[in-house]
Protein backbone atom coordinates (compact mmCIF):
# COMPACT_ATOMS: atom_id res chain seq x y z
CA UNK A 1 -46.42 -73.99 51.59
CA UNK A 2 -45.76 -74.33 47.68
CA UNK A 3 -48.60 -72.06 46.74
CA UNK A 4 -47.10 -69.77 49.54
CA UNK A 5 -44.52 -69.51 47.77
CA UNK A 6 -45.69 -69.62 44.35
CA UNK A 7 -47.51 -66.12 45.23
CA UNK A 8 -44.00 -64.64 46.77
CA UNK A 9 -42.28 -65.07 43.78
CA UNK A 10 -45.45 -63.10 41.76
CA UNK A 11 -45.55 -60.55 44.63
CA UNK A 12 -41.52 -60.25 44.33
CA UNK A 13 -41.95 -59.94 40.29
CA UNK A 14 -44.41 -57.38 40.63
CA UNK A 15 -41.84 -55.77 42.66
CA UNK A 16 -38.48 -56.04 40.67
CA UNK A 17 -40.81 -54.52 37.57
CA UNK A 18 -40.61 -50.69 38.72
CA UNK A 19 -36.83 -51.13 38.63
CA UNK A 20 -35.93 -49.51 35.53
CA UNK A 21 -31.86 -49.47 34.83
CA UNK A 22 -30.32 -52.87 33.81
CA UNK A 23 -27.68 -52.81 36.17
CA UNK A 24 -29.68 -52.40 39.49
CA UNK A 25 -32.32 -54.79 37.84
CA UNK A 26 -29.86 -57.48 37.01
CA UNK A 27 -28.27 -57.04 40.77
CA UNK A 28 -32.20 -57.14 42.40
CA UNK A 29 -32.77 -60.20 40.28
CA UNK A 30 -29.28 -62.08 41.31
CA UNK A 31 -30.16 -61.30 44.82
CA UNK A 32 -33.63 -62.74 45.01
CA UNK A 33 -32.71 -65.68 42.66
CA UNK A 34 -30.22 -66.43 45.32
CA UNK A 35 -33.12 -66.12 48.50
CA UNK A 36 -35.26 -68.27 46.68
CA UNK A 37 -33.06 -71.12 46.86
CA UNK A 38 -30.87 -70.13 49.34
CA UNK A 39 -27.89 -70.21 47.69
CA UNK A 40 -24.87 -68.81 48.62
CA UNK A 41 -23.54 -66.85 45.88
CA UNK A 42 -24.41 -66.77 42.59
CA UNK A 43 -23.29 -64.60 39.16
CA UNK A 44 -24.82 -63.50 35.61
CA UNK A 45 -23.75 -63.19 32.52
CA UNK A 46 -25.46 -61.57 29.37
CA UNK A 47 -25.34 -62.55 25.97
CA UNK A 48 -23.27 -60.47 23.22
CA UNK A 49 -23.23 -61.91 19.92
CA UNK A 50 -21.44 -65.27 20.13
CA UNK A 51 -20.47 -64.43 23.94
CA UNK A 52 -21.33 -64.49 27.56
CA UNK A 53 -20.40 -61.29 29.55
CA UNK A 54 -19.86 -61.33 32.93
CA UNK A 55 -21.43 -59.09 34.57
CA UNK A 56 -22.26 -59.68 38.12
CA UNK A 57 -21.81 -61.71 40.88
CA UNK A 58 -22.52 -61.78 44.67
CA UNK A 59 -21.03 -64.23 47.05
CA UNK A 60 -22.08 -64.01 50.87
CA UNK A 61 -19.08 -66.18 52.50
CA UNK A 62 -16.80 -63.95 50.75
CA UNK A 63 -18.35 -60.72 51.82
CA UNK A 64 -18.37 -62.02 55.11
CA UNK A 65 -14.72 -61.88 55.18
CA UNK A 66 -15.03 -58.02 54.05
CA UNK A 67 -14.50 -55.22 56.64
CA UNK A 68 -17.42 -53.56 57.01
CA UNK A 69 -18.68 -51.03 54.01
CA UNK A 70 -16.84 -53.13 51.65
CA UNK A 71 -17.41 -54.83 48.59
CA UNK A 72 -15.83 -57.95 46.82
CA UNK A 73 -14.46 -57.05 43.62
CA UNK A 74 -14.39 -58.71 40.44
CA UNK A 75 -12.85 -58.59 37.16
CA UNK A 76 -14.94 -58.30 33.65
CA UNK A 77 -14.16 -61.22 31.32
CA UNK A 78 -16.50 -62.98 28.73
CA UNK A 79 -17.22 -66.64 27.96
CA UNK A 80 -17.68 -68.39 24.20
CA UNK A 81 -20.80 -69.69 23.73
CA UNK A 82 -19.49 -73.06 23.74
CA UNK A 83 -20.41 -76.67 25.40
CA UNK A 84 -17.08 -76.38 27.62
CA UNK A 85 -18.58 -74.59 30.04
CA UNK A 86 -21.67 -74.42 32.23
CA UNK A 87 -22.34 -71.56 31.15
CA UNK A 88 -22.14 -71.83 27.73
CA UNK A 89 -23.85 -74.92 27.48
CA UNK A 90 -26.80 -73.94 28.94
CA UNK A 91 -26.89 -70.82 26.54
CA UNK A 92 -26.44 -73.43 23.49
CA UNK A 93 -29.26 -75.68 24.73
CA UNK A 94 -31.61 -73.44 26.46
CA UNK A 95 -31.55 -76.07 29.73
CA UNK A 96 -31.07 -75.17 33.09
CA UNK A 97 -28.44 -77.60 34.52
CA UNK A 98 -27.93 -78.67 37.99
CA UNK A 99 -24.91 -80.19 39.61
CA UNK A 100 -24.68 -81.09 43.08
CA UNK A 101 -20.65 -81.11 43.03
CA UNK A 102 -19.12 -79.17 40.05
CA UNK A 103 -15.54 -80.90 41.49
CA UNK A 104 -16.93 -84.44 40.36
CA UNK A 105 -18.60 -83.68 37.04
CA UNK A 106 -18.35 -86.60 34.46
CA UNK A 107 -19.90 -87.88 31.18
CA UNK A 108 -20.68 -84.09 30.30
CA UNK A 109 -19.39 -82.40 27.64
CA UNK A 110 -18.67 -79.33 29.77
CA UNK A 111 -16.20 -78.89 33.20
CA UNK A 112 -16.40 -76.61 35.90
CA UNK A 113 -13.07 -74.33 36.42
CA UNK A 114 -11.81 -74.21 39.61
CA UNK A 115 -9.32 -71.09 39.19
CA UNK A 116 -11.46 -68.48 40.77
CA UNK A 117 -11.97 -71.06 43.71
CA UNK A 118 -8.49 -71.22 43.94
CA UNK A 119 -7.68 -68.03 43.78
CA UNK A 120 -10.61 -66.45 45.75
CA UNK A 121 -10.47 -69.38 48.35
CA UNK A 122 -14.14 -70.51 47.82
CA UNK A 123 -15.58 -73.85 47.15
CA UNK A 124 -18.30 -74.02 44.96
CA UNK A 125 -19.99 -77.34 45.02
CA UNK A 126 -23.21 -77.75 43.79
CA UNK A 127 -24.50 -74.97 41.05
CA UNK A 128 -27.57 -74.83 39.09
CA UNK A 129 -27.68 -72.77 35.58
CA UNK A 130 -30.38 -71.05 34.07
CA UNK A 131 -30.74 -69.56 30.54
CA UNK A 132 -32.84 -66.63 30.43
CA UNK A 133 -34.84 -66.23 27.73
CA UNK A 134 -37.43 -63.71 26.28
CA UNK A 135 -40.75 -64.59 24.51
CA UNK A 136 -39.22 -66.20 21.33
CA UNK A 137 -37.07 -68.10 23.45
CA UNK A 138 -33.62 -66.15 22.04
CA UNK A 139 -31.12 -66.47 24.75
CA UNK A 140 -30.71 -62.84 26.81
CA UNK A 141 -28.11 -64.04 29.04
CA UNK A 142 -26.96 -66.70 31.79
CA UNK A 143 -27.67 -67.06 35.42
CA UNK A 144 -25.79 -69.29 38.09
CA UNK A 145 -26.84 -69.67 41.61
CA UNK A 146 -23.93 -71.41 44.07
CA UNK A 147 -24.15 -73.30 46.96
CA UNK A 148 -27.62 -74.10 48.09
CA UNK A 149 -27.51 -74.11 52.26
CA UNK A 150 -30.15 -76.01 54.26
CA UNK A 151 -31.50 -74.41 57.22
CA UNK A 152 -28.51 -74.78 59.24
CA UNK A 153 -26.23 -72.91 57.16
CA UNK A 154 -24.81 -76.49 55.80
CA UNK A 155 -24.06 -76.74 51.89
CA UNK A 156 -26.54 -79.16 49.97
CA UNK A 157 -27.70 -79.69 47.01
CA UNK A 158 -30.16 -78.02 44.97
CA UNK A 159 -33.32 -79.98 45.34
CA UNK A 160 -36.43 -80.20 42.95
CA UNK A 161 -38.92 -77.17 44.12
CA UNK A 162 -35.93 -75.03 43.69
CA UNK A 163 -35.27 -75.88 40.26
CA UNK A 164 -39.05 -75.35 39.59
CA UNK A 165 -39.30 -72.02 40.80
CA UNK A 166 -36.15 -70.50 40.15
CA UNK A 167 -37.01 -71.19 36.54
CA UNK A 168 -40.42 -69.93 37.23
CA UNK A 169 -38.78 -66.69 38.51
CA UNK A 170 -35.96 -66.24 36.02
CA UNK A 171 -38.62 -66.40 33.18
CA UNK A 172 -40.72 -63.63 34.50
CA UNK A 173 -37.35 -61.77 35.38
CA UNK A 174 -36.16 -62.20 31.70
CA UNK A 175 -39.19 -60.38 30.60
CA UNK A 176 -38.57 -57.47 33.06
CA UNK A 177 -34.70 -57.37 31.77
CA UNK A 178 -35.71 -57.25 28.08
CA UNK A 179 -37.87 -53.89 28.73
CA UNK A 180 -34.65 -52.73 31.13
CA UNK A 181 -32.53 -53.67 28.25
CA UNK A 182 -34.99 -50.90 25.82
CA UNK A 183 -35.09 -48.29 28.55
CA UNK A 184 -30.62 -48.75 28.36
CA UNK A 185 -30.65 -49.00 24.95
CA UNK A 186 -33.13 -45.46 24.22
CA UNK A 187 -30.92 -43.71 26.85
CA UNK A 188 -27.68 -44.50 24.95
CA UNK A 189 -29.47 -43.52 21.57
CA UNK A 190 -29.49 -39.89 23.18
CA UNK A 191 -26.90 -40.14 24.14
CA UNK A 192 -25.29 -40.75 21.15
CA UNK A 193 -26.93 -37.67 19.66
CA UNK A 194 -24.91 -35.84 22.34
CA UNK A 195 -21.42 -37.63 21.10
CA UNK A 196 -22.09 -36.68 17.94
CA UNK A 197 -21.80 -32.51 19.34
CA UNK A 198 -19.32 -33.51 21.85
CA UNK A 199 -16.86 -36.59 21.58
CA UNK A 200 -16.02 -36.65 24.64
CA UNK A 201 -19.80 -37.90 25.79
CA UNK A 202 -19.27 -41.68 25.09
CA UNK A 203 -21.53 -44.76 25.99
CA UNK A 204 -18.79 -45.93 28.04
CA UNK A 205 -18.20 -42.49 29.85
CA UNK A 206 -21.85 -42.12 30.59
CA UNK A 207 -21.65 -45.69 32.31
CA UNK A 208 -19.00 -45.21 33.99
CA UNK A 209 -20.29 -41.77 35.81
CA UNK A 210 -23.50 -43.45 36.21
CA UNK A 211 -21.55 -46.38 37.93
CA UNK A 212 -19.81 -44.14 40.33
CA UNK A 213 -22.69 -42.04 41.16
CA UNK A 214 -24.58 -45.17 42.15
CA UNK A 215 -21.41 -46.04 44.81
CA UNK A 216 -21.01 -42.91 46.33
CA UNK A 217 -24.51 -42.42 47.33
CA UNK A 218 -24.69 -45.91 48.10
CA UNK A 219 -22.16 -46.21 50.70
CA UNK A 220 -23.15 -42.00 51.47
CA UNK A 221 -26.80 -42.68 52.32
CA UNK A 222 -25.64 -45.90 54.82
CA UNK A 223 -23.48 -43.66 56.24
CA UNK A 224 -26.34 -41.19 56.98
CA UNK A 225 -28.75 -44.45 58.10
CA UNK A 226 -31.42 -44.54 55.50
CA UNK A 227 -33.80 -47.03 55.08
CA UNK A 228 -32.50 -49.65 52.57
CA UNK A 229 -36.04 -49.21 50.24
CA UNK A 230 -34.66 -46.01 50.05
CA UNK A 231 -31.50 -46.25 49.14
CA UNK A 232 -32.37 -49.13 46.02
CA UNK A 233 -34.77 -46.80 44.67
CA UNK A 234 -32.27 -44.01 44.45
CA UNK A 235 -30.01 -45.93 43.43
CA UNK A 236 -32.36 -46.66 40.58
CA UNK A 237 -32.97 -43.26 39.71
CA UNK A 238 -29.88 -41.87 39.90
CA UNK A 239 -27.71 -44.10 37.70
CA UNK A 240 -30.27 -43.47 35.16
CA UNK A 241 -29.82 -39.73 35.68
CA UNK A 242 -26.14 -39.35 36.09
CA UNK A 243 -26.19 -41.50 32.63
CA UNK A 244 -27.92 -38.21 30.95
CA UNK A 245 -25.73 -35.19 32.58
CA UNK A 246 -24.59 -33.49 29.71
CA UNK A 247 -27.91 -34.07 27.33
CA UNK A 248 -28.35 -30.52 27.07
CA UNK A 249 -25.15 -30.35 24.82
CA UNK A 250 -27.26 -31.28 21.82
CA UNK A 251 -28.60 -27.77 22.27
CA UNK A 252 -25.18 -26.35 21.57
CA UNK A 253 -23.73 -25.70 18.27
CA UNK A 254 -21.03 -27.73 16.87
CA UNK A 255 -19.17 -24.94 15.96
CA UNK A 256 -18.75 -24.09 19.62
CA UNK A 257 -18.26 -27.09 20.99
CA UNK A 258 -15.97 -28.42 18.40
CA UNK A 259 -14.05 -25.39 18.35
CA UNK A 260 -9.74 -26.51 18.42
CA UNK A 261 -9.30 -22.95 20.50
CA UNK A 262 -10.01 -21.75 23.95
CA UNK A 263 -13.67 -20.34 24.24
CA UNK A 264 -14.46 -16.51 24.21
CA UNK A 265 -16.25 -15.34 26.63
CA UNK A 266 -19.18 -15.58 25.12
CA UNK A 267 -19.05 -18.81 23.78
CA UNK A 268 -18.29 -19.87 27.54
CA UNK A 269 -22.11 -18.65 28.57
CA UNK A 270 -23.56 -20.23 25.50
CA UNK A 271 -21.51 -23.88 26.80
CA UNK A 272 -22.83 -23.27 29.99
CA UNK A 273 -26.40 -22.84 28.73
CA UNK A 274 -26.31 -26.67 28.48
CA UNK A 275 -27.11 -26.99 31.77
CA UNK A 276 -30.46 -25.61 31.76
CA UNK A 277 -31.02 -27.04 28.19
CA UNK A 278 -30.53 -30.49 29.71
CA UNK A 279 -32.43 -29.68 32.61
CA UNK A 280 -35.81 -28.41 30.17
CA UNK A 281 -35.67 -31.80 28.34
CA UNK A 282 -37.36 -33.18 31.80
CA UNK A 283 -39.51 -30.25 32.74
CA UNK A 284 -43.12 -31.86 31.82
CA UNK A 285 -43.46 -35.08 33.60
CA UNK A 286 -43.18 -35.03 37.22
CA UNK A 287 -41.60 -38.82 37.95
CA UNK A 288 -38.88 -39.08 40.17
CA UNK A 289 -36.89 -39.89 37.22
CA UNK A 290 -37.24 -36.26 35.85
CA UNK A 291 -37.05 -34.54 38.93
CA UNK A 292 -33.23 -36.15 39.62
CA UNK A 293 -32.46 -35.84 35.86
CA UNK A 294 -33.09 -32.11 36.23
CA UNK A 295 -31.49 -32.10 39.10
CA UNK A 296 -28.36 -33.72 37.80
CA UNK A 297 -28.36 -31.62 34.64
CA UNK A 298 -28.62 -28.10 36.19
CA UNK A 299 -26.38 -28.43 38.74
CA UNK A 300 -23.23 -31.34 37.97
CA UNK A 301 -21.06 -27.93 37.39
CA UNK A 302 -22.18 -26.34 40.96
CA UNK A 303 -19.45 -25.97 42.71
CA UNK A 304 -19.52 -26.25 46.89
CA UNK A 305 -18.22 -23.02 47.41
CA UNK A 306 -20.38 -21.25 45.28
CA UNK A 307 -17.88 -20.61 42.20
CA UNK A 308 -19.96 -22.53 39.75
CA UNK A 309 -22.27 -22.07 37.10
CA UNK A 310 -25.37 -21.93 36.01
CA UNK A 311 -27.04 -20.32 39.94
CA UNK A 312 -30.18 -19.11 39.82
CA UNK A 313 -32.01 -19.65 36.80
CA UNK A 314 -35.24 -19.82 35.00
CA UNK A 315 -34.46 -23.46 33.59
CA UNK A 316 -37.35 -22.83 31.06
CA UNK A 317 -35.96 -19.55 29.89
CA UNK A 318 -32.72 -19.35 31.52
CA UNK A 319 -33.33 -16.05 32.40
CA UNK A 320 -31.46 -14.92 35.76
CA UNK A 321 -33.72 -15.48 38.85
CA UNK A 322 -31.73 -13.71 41.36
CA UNK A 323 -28.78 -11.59 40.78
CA UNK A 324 -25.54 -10.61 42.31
CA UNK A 325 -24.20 -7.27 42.45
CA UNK A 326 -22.79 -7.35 39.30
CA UNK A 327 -25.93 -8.97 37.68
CA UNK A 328 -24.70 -12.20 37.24
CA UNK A 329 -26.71 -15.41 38.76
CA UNK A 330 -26.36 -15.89 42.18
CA UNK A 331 -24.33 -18.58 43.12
CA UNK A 332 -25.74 -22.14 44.53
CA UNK A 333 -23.16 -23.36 47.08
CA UNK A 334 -22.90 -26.13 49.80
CA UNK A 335 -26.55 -28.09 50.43
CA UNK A 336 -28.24 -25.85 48.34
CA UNK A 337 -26.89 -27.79 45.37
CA UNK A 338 -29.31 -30.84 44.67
CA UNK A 339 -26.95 -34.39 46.24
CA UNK A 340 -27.05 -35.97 42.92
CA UNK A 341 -25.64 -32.86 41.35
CA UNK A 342 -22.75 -33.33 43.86
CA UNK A 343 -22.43 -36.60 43.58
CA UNK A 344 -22.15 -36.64 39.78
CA UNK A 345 -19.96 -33.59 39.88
CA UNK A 346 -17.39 -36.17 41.41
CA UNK A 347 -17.95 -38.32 39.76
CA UNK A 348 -17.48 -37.04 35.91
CA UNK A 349 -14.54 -34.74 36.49
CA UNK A 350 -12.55 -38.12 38.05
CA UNK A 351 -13.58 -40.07 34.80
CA UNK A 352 -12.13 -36.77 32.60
CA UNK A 353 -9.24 -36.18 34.34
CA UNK A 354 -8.87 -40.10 34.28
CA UNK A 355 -9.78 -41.09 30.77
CA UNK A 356 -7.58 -40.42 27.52
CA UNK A 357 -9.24 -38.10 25.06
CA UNK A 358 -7.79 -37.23 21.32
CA UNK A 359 -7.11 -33.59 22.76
CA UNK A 360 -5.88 -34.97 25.86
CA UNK A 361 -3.89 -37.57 27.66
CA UNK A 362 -5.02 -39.19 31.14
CA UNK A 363 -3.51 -37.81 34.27
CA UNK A 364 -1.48 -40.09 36.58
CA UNK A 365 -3.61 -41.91 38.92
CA UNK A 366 -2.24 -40.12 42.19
CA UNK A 367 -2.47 -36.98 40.33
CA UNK A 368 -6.06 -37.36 39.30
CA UNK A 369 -6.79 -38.44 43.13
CA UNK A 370 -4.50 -35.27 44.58
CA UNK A 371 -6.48 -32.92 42.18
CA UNK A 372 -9.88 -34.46 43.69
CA UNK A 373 -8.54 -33.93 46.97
CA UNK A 374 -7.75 -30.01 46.79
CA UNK A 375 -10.67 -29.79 45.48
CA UNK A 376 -12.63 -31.01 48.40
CA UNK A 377 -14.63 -27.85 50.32
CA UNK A 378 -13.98 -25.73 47.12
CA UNK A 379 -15.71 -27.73 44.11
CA UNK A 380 -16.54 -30.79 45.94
CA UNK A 381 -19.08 -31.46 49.28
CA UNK A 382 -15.83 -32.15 51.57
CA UNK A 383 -18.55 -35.29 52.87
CA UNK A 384 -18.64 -36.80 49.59
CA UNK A 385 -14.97 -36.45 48.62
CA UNK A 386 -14.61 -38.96 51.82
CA UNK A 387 -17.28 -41.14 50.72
CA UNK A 388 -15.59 -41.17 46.66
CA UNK A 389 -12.21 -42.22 48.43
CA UNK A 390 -13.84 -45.13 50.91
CA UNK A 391 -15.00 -46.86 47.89
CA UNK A 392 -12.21 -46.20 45.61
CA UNK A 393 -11.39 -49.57 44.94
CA UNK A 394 -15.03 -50.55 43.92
CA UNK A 395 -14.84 -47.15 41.68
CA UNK A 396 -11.46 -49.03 40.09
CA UNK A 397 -13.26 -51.78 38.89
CA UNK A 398 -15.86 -49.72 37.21
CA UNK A 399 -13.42 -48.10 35.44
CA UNK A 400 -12.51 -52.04 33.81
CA UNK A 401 -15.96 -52.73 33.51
CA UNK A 402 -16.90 -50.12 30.86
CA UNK A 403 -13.29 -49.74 28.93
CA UNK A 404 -13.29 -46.94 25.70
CA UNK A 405 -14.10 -49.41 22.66
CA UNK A 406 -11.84 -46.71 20.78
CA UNK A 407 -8.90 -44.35 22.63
């Protein structure tokens, strides 16, 4: 039985290593952290500086009380790296602490809140805490599993062989997060390069896009009864993807882009060249990673009913493939337009019209979500606008979770 299960948790670390974005990996890891013990709920946090950050959290009592489709929310907040907490503790000391009632803790230098409890009308009793850590033991981040159940359901504590291999687990999962954290951290860098044409292409735009992407296909693909392997692989790729949809802007001039005045006409084709630029960055590997950044970059200014830009082009070249009339590209319109190019077409223009810029102030929420709305059939797959506006409240929270560090 224990080398049984020794060998699931290498067979399930084997597994959680072709995840490559941090937030689906840190999610995948909370989730199987949790089955190994099973625990009830359970949250993360990751180091920053002298802080914890929370970051996620999953709690399966709570989401029972969710209609169906739904997801618990929860607000962003960060924790000292103190010995008040659990938490923080553990992060000081490097220890993984259990405690089989978090209500009755005594003779410790740290407490266990009860607010969220409270507020969320949970109990969390017991709790065990684990520091992950990478090779030189430096502290990545916390993790806190909640509630172990026996087999009948019945809350217990957490007993010996699941403090041995959760800790087993969470060190070969903080490996996997540090090379997650470098694969976040070299798409930001190039990111970067693109803020530096276009200030409006900030880390926390680019996560939040990425974030909302990753919903509406989510809840999209259940709709349409995929097989879950499916959907956590695209979810995967795509966040990654939507994260690098306006790349192709460092291929534009700063004098255009920066430019106070409206574009001529000209200048308009050269912005729109972008598209195809970004697109050409991921023409010589064939991964699925390249084929949905490509997919994302040529086509996130497609619009449904076939008014958008670039059509059909040579994305090498960007010579016209096919051509209207008038010689102009012909348009792509409705299906024809790649999903994650419709998806992230939502999902950027509701973060612009949402977010404050220095040549622009936010629109009102109702007006942003009118706008979005008349736009449905026209810009938007009408599907898709139904899907952004079922998970709306999830896509709220994102919008807390990755603030602007400067407005």
């Amino acid at each position: 039985m224990a080398n049984q299960r020794l060998k699931d948790i290498i067979k399930l670390s084997s597994e959680i290593n072709t995840v490559q974005d941090l937030d689906i990996l840190l999610e995948r890891i909370l989730h199987e952290t949790r089955r190994i013990a099973n625990a009830d709920a359970g949250t993360i946090y990751i180091r920053n500086q002298d802080y914890l950050v929370f970051t996620h959290a999953q709690n399966d009592t709570l989401s029972s009380r969710l209609p169906e489709g739904k997801k618990l929310i929860y607000s962003t907040f960060q924790l000292p790296i103190t010995e008040k907490s659990l938490a923080g503790y553990s992060a000081m000391t490097g220890e993984t602490i259990v405690e089989d009632n978090v209500y009755a803790i005594e003779g410790k230098p740290y407490t266990f809140g009860k607010s969220y409890d409270e507020k969320a009308g949970y109990r969390t009793r017991s709790m065990m805490t684990i520091p992950m850590k990478n090779e030189r033991n430096d502290i990545l981040g916390v993790m806190q599993i909640i509630n172990a159940r026996d087999c009948g359901g019945l809350i217990v504590p957490f007993d010996d062989d699941d403090m041995l291999y959760v800790n087993h687990f969470a060190g070969m999962a903080s490996m996997i997060i540090q090379k997650a954290q470098m694969t976040r951290a070299l798409l930001l860098r190039m990111i970067q390069m693109s803020e530096m044409r276009d200030p409006r292409e900030t880390g926390a735009h680019v996560n939040r896009v990425a974030s909302y992407s990753v919903e509406i296909y989510e809840l999209w693909a259940k709709h349409k009864g995929l097989p879950d392997r499916e959907i956590q692989v695209n979810r995967d790729i795509l966040r990654m993807a939507a994260m690098l949809h306006d790349i192709g802007k460092v291929a534009i001039s700063d004098l255009i882009l920066k430019k106070p005045a409206r574009f001529s006409r000209e200048e308009f084709e050269i912005i729109k060249s972008h598209t195809w630029q970004g697109a050409k960055i991921f023409m010589e590997s064939q991964s699925a990673f390249d084929e949905a950044a490509r997919d994302v970059a040529v086509s996130h200014h497609e619009n449904w009913d076939g008014t958008g830009y670039p059509g059909h082009i040579d994305i090498v070249t960007g010579e016209i493939l096919h051509k209207d009339s008038e010689g102009n590209p012909l348009p792509l319109k409705g299906e024809e337009i790649p999903l994650f190019g419709r998806i992230t077409a939502i999902a950027d223009v509701y973060d612009a019209l949402s977010s404050k810029r220095v040549y622009k102030e936010s629109w009102n929420e109702e007006d942003v979500y009118n706008e979005i709305r008349c736009l449905s059939g026209k810009k938007f797959d009408p599907d898709l606008v139904d899907v952004f506006f079922e998970c709306l409240d999830v896509i709220k929270s994102i919008r807390e979770k990755y603030p602007e560090t400067e407005e």
